[in-house]
Protein backbone atom coordinates (compact mmCIF):
# COMPACT_ATOMS: atom_id res chain seq x y z
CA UNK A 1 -99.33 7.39 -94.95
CA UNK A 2 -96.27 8.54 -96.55
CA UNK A 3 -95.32 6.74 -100.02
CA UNK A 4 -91.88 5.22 -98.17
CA UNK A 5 -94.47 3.82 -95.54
CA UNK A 6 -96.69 2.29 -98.56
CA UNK A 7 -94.21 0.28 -100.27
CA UNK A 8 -92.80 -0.90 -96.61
CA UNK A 9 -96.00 -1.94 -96.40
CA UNK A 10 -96.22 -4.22 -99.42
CA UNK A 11 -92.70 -5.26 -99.17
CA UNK A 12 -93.36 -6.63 -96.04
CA UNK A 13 -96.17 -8.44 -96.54
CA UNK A 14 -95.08 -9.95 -100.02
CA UNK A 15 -91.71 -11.47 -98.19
CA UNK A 16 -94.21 -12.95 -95.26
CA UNK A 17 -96.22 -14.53 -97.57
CA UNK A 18 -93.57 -16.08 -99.80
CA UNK A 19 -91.97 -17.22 -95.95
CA UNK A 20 -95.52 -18.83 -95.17
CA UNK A 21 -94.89 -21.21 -98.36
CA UNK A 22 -91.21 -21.98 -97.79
CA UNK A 23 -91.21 -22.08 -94.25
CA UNK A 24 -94.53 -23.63 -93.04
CA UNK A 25 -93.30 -24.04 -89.61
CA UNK A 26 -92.28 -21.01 -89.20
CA UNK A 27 -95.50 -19.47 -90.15
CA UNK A 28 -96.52 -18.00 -86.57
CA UNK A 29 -92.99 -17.02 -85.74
CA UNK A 30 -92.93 -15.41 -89.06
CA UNK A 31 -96.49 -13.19 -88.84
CA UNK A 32 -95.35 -12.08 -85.69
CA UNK A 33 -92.50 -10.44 -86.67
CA UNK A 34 -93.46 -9.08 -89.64
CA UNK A 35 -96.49 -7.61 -87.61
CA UNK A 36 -94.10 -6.01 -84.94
CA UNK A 37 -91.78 -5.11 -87.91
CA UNK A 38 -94.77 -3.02 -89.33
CA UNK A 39 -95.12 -1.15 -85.84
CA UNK A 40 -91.28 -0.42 -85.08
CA UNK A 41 -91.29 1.32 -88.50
CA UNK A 42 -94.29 3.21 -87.92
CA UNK A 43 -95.83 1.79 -90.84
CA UNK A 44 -98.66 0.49 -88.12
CA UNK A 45 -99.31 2.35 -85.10
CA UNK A 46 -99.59 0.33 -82.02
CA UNK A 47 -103.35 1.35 -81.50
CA UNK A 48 -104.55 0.68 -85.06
CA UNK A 49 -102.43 -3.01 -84.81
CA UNK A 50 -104.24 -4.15 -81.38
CA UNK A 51 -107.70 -2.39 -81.43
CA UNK A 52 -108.42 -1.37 -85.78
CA UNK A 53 -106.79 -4.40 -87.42
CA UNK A 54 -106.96 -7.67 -85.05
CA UNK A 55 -109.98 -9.14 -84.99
CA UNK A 56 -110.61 -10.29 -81.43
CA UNK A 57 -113.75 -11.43 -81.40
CA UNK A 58 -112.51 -14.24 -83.93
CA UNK A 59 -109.54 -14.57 -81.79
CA UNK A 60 -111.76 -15.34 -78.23
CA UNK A 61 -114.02 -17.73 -80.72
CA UNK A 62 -110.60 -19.61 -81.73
CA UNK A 63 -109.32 -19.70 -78.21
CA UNK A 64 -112.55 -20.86 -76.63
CA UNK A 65 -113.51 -23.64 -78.77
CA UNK A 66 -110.08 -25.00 -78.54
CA UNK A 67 -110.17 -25.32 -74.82
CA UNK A 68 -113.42 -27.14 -75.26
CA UNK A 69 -112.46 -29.63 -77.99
CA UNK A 70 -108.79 -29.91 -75.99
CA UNK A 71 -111.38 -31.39 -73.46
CA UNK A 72 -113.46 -33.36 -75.68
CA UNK A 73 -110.58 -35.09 -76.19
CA UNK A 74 -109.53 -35.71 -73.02
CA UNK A 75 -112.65 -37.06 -72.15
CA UNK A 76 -112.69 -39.86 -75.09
CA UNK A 77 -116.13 -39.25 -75.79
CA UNK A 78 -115.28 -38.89 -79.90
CA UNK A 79 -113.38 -41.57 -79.95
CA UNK A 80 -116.01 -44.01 -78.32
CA UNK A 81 -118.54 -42.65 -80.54
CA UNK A 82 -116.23 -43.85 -83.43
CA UNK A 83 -115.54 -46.52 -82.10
CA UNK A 84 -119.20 -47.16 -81.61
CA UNK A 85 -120.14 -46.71 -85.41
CA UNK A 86 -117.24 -48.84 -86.73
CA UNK A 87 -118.43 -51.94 -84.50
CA UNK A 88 -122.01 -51.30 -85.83
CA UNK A 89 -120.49 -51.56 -89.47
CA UNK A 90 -120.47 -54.85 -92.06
CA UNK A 91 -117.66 -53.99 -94.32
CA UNK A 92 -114.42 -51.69 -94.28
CA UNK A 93 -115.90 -50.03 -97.28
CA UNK A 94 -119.27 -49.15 -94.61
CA UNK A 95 -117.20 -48.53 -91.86
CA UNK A 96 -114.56 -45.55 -93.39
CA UNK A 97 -117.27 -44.14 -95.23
CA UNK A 98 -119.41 -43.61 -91.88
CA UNK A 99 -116.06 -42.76 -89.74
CA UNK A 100 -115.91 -39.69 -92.53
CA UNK A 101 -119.42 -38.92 -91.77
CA UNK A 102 -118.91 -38.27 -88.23
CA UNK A 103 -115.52 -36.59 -88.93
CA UNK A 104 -117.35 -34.13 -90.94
CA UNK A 105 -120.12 -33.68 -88.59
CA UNK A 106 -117.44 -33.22 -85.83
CA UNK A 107 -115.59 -30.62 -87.62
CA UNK A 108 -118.44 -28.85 -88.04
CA UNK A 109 -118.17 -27.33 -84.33
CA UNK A 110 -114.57 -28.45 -83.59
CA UNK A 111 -111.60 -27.02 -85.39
CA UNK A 112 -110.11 -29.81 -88.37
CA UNK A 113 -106.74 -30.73 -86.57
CA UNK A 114 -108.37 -31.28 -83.45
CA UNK A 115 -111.00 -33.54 -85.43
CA UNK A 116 -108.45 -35.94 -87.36
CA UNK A 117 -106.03 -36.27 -83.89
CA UNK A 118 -109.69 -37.58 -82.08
CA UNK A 119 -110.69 -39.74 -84.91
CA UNK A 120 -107.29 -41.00 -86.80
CA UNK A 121 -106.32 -43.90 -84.26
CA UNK A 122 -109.68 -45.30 -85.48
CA UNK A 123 -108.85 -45.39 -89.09
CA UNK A 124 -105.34 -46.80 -88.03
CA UNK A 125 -106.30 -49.53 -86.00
CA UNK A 126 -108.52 -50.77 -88.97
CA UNK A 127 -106.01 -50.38 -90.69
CA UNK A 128 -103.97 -52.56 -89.19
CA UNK A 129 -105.47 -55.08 -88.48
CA UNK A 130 -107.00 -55.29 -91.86
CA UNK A 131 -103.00 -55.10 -93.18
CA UNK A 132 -103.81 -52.41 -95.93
CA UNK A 133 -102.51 -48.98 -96.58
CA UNK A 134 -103.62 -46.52 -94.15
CA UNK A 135 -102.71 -43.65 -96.27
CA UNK A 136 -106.24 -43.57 -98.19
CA UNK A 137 -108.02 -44.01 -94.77
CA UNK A 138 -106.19 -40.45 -93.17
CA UNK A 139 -106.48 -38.55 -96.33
CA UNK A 140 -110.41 -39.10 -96.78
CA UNK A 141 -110.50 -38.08 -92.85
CA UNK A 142 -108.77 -34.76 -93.65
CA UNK A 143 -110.76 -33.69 -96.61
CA UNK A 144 -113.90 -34.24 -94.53
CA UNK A 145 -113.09 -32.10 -92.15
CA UNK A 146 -111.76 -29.48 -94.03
CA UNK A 147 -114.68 -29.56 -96.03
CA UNK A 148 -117.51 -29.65 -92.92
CA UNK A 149 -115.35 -27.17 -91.36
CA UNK A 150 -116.56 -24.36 -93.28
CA UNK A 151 -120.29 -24.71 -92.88
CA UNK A 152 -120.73 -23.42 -89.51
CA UNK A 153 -119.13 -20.10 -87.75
CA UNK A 154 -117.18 -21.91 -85.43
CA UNK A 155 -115.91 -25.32 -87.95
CA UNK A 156 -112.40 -23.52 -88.72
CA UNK A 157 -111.14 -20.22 -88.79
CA UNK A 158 -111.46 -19.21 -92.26
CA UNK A 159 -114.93 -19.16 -91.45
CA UNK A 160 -114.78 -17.02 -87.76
CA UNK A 161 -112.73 -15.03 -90.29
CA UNK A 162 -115.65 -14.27 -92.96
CA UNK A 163 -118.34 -13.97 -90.27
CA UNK A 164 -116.29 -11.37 -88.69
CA UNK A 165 -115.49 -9.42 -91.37
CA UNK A 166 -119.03 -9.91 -92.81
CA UNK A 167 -120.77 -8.97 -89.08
CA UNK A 168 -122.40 -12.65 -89.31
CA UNK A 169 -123.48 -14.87 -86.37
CA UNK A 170 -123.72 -18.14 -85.99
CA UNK A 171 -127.24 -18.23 -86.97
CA UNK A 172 -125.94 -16.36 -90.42
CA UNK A 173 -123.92 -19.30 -91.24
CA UNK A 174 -127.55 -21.39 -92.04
CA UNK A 175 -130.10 -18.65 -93.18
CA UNK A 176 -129.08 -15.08 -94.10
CA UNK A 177 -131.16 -12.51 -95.31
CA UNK A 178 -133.89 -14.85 -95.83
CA UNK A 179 -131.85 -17.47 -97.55
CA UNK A 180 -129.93 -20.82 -97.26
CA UNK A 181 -126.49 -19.69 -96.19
CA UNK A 182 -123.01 -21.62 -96.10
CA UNK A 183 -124.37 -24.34 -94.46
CA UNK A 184 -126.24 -25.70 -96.76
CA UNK A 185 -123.61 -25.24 -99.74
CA UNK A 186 -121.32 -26.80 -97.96
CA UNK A 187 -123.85 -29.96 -97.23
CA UNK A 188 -124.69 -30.44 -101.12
CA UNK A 189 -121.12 -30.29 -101.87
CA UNK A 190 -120.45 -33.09 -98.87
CA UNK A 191 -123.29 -35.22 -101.00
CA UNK A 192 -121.37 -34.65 -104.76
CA UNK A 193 -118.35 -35.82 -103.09
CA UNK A 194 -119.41 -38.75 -101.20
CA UNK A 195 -119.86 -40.41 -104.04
CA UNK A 196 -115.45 -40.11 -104.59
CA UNK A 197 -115.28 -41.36 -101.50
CA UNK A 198 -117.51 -44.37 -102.16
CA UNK A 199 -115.13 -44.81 -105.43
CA UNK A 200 -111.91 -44.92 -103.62
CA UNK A 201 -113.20 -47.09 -100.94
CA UNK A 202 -115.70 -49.40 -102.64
CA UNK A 203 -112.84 -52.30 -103.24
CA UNK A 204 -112.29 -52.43 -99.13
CA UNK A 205 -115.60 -55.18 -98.92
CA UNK A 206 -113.88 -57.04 -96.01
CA UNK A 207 -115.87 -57.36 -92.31
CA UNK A 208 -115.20 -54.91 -90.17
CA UNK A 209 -115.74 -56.45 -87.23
CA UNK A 210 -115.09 -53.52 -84.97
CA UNK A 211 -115.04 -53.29 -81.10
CA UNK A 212 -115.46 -50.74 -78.62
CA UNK A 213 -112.64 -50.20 -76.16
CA UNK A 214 -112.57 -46.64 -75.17
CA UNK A 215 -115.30 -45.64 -72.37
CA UNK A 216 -116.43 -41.83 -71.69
CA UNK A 217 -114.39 -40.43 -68.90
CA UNK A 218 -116.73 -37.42 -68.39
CA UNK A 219 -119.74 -36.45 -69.99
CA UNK A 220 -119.28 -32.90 -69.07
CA UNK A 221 -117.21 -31.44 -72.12
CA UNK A 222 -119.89 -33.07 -74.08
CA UNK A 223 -122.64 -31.18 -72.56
CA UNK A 224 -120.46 -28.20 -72.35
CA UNK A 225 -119.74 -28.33 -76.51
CA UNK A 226 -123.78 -28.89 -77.00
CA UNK A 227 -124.75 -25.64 -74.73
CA UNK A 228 -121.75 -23.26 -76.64
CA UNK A 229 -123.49 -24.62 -79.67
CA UNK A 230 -126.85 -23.08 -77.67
CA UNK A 231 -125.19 -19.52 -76.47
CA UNK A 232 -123.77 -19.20 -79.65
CA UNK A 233 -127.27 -19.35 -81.42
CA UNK A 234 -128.85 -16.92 -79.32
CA UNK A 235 -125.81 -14.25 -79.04
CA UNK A 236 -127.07 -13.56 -82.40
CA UNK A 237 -130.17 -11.68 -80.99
CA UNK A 238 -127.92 -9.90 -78.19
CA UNK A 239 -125.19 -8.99 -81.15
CA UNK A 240 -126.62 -9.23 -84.48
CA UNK A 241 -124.16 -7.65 -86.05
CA UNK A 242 -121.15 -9.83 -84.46
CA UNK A 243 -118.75 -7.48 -83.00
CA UNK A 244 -118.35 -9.14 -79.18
CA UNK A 245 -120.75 -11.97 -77.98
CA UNK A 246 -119.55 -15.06 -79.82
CA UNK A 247 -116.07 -14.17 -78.37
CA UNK A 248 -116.29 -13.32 -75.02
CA UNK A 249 -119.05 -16.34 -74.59
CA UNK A 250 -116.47 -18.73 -75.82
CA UNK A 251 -113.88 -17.14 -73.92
CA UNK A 252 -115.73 -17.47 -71.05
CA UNK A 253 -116.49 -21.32 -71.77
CA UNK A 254 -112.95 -21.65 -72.03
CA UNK A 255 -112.14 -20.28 -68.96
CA UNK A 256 -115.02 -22.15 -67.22
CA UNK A 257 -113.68 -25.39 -68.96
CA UNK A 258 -110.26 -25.16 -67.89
CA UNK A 259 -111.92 -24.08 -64.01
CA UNK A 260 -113.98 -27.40 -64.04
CA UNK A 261 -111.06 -29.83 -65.44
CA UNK A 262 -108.61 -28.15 -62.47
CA UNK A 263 -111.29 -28.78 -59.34
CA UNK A 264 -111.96 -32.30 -60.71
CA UNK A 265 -108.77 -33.32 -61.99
CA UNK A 266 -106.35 -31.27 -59.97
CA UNK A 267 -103.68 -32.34 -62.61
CA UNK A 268 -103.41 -32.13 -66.14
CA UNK A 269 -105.02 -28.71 -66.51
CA UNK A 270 -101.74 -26.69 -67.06
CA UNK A 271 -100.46 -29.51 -69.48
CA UNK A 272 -104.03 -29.07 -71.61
CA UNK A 273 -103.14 -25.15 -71.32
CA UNK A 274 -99.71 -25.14 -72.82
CA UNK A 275 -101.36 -27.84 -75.59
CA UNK A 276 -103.48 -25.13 -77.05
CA UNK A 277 -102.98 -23.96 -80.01
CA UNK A 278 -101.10 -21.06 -79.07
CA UNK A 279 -99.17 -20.64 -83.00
CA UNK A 280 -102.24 -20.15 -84.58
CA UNK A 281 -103.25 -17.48 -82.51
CA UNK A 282 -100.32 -15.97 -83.08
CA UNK A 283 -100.51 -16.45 -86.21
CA UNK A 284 -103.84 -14.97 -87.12
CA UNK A 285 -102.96 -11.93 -85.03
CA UNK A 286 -99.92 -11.32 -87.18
CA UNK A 287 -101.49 -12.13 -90.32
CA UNK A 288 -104.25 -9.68 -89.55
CA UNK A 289 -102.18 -6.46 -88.72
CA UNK A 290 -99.96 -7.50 -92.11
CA UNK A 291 -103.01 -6.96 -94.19
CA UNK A 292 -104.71 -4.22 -92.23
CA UNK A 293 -101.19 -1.99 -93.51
CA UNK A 294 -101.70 -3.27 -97.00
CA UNK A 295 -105.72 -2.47 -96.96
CA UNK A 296 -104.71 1.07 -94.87
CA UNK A 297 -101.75 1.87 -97.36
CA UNK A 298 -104.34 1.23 -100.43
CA UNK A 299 -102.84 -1.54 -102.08
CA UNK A 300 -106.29 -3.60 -101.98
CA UNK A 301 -108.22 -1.11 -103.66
CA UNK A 302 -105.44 -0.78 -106.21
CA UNK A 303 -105.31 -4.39 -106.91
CA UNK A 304 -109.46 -4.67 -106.96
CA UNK A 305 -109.28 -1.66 -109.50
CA UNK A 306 -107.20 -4.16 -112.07
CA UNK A 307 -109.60 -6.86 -111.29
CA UNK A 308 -112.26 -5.16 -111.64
CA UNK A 309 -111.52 -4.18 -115.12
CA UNK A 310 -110.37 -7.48 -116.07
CA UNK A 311 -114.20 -8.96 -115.40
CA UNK A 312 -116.32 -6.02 -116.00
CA UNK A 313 -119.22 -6.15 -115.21
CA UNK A 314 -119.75 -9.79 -116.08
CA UNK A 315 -121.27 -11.51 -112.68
CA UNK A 316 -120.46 -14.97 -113.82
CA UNK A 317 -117.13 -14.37 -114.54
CA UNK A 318 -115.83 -12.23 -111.08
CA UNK A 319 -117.53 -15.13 -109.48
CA UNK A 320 -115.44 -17.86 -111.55
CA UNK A 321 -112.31 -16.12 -111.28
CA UNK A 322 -112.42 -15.78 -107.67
CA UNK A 323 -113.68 -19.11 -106.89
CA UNK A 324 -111.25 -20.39 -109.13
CA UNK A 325 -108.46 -18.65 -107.89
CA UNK A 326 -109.37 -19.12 -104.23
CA UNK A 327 -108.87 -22.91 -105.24
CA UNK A 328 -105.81 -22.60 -106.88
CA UNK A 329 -104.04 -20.50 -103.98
CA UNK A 330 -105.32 -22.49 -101.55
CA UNK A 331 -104.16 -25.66 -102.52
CA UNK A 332 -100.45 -24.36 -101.71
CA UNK A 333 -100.58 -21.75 -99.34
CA UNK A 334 -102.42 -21.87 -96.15
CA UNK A 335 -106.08 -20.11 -96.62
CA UNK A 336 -106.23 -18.32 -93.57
CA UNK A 337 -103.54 -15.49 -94.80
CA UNK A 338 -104.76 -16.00 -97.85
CA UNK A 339 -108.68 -15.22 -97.15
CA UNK A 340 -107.46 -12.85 -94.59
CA UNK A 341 -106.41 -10.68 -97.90
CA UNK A 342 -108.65 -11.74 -99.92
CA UNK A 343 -111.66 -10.27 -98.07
CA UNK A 344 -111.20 -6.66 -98.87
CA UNK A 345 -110.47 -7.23 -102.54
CA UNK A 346 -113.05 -9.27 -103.15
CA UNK A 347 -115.69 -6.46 -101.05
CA UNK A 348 -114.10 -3.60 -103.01
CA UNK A 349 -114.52 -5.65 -106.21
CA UNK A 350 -118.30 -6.15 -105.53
CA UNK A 351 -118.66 -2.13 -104.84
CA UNK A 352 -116.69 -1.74 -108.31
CA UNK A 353 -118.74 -4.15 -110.58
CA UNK A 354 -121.99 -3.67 -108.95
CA UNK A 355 -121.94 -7.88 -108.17
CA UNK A 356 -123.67 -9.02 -105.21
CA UNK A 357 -121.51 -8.94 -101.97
CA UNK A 358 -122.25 -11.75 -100.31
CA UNK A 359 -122.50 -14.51 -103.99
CA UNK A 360 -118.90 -13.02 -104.02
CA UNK A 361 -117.38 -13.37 -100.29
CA UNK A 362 -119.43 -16.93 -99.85
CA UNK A 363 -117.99 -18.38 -103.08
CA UNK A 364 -114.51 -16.74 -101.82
CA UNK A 365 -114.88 -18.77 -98.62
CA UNK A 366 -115.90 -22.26 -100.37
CA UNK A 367 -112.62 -21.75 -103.23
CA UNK A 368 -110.33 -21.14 -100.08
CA UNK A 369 -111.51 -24.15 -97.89
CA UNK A 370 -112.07 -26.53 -99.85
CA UNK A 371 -108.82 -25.63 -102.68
CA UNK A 372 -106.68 -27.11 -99.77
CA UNK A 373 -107.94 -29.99 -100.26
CA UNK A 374 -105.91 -30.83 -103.53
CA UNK A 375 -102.66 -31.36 -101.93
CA UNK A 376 -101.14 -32.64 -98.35
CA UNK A 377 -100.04 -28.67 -97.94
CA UNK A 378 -102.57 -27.35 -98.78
CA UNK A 379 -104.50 -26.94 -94.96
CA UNK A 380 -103.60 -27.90 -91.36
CA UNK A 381 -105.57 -31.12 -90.82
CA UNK A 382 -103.77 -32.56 -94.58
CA UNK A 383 -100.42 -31.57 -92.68
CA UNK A 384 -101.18 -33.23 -89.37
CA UNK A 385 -102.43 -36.32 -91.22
CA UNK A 386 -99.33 -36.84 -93.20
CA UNK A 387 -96.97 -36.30 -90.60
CA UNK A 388 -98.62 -39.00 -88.91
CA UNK A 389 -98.67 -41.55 -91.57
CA UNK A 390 -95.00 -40.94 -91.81
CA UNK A 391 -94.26 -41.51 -88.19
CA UNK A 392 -95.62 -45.04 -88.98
CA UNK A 393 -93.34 -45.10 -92.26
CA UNK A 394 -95.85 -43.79 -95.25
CA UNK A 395 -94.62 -40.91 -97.06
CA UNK A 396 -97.63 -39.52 -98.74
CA UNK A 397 -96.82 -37.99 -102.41
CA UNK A 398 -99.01 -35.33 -103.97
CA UNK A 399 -100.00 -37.90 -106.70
CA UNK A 400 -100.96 -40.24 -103.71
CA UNK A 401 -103.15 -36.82 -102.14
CA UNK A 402 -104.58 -35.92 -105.05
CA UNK A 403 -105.85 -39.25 -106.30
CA UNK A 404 -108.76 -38.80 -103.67
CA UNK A 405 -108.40 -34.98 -102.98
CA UNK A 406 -108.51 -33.61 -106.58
CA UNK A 407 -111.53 -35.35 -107.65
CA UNK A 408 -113.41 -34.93 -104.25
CA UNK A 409 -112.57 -30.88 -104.22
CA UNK A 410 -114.38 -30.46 -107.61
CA UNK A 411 -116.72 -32.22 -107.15
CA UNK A 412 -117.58 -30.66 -103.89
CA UNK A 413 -116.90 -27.38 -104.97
CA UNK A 414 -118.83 -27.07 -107.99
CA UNK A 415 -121.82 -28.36 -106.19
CA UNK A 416 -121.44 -26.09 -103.58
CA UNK A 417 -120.90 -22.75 -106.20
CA UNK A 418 -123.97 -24.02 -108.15
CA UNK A 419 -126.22 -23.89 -104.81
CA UNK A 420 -124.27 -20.46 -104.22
CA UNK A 421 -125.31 -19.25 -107.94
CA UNK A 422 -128.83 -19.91 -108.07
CA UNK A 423 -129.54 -18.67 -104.51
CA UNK A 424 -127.11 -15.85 -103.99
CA UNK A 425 -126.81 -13.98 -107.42
């Protein structure tokens, strides 16, 4: 790569990034340009852009399990679970605390937006009919999710993200190399920050008196989540170092899905099809050619060189400044770019300093989820739950966000990092 083609390179992906912060929006629109940008110039050649740089087994696993959590939905099975739980409940204070429960276990195998659009009408119609603020309610739902989202391969992308770049399976995600993996990190920072949600929600000691309305349409999505969960589990036998399985199975789930919902339904299917989240895949298409140029031109080991020198050889402190910086980032810029980059420069930092890989990439991945917690930009599912509090009139500050978000994200995270430290180092 010629020096002209390097600086293209970083020029290009420094103005995307700065357009993913002021133009939120815009983000897909904006990662696809500057990805077909990169391959008009010949910065990117259109072979190393579709087949070196995007990552399409993540891609098929992002596709797949949004067809069958699209369906999920349509079949109201979440919401008469939640439903179910908040009728079973004495107090508010029981009830919202349980609803987060099964929002986190939820997002644990469906992706976070999808999770707070099934289970938010249930924290709004306790809301009001209780007449309180539903602004606490939405926010606690969002930081649940983000925060189970990350403990299992398929949660949220910035986790299909690390396990492809890291060649892990789904099986990876709760014992790797012999240990407790992400999972279980991720579950002892959900217990240090239960007890912030039990703070902010311990004054809400009215009945909850609950009812169930919604009924199961089909059980079928249901059983069809439960067996991807299955296939999943063993593709990591067929493909143990994750380079095709998970994808094409949850392709072809999605395929099947959408096959199953047209001979039943004979409507609706093409609606559920142009309901997909079609951005994001854009999106993390783009994003991923942007920084395969940077990593190709050499700008990652550059920048991993500086770092590198900065910590030494000090373990503790490469894994507190990336943690801490993954936090940081995250909490204003969407994590998926940002982990995206961070990836390479935090595996060429581990080759530099002699630190172990994987204490390194899994404390990258907890920083970067669960930093977006902090404020109502910082991750998808915050966004989404704002925007719909202010369709019913509540503008949500980032005081108001952070009241619950700040304390819950360090607590969460440095429960997590300590699990992380003592197992992984």
């Amino acid at each position: 790569m010629y020096m002209d083609e390097r600086y293209i390179s970083l020029i290009v992906f420094a103005v995307a990034y700065l357009l993913f912060v002021f133009l939120p929006r815009q983000r897909p629109w904006v990662a696809g340009a500057a990805a077909a940008l990169l391959i008009v110039l010949g910065v990117v050649s259109p072979y190393d852009a579709f087949f070196k740089h995007i990552n399409w087994n993540v891609l098929g696993i992002f596709w797949g399990t949004a067809v069958v959590a699209e369906l999920l939905i349509v079949s109201k099975m979440p919401a008469y679970l939640a439903e179910l739980v908040v009728a079973r409940c004495r107090t508010v204070t029981q009830a919202i605390l349980v609803v987060c429960l099964f929002t986190g276990f939820l997002s644990a195998f469906v992706e976070n937006v999808a999770t707070v659009l099934i289970v938010a009408p249930v924290a709004l119609a306790m809301a009001r009919k209780l007449k309180i603020s539903p602004v606490p309610f939405l926010i606690a739902l969002a930081i649940s999710s983000n925060l189970q989202g990350t403990a299992t391969l398929i949660g949220d992308p910035p986790s299909m993200i690390l396990g492809g770049f890291a060649h892990m399976t789904f099986n990876d995600f709760f014992f790797f190399h012999g240990r407790p993996s992400i999972f279980f990190a991720v579950e002892i920072g959900a217990v240090a920050s239960f007890g912030i949600l039990y703070l902010a929600f311990r004054r809400y000691n009215e009945p909850a008196e609950g009812k169930v309305t919604d009924k199961v349409t089909t059980w079928v999505p249901t059983w069809m989540l439960v067996t991807l969960i299955v296939a999943l589990a063993l593709s990591s036998f067929m493909d143990p170092s994750f380079t095709y399985a998970a994808g094409e199975i949850c392709l072809l789930y999605g395929i099947a899905g959408l096959l199953w919902h047209l001979a039943k339904f004979e409507r609706g299917t093409l609606k559920i099809l142009k309901e997909l989240d079609w951005k994001t895949v854009l999106f993390l298409a783009g994003v991923f050619v942007i920084v395969g140029s940077l990593t190709s031109a050499g700008w990652i080991d550059s920048l991993a060189t500086v770092v590198s020198r900065a910590v030494g050889t000090h373990l503790l402190a490469s894994f507190c400044v990336i943690v801490t910086l993954s936090v940081v980032f995250s909490a204003f810029i969407d994590n998926v770019p940002y982990l995206v980059a961070a990836l390479p420069l935090v595996q060429q930092v581990a080759t530099n300093t002699g630190a172990p890989l994987y204490l390194l990439l899994f404390g990258l991945l907890v920083g970067a989820c669960l930093g977006g917690n902090i404020t109502p930009i910082g991750a998808s599912a915050n966004v989404v739950a704002c925007g719909m509090l202010q369709k019913r009139g509540y503008h949500v500050t980032f005081r108001e966000f952070g009241t619950i978000g700040l304390p819950f994200t360090i607590a969460a995270t440095a429960a997590a990092c300590l699990f992380l430290w003592f197992v992984w180092r």
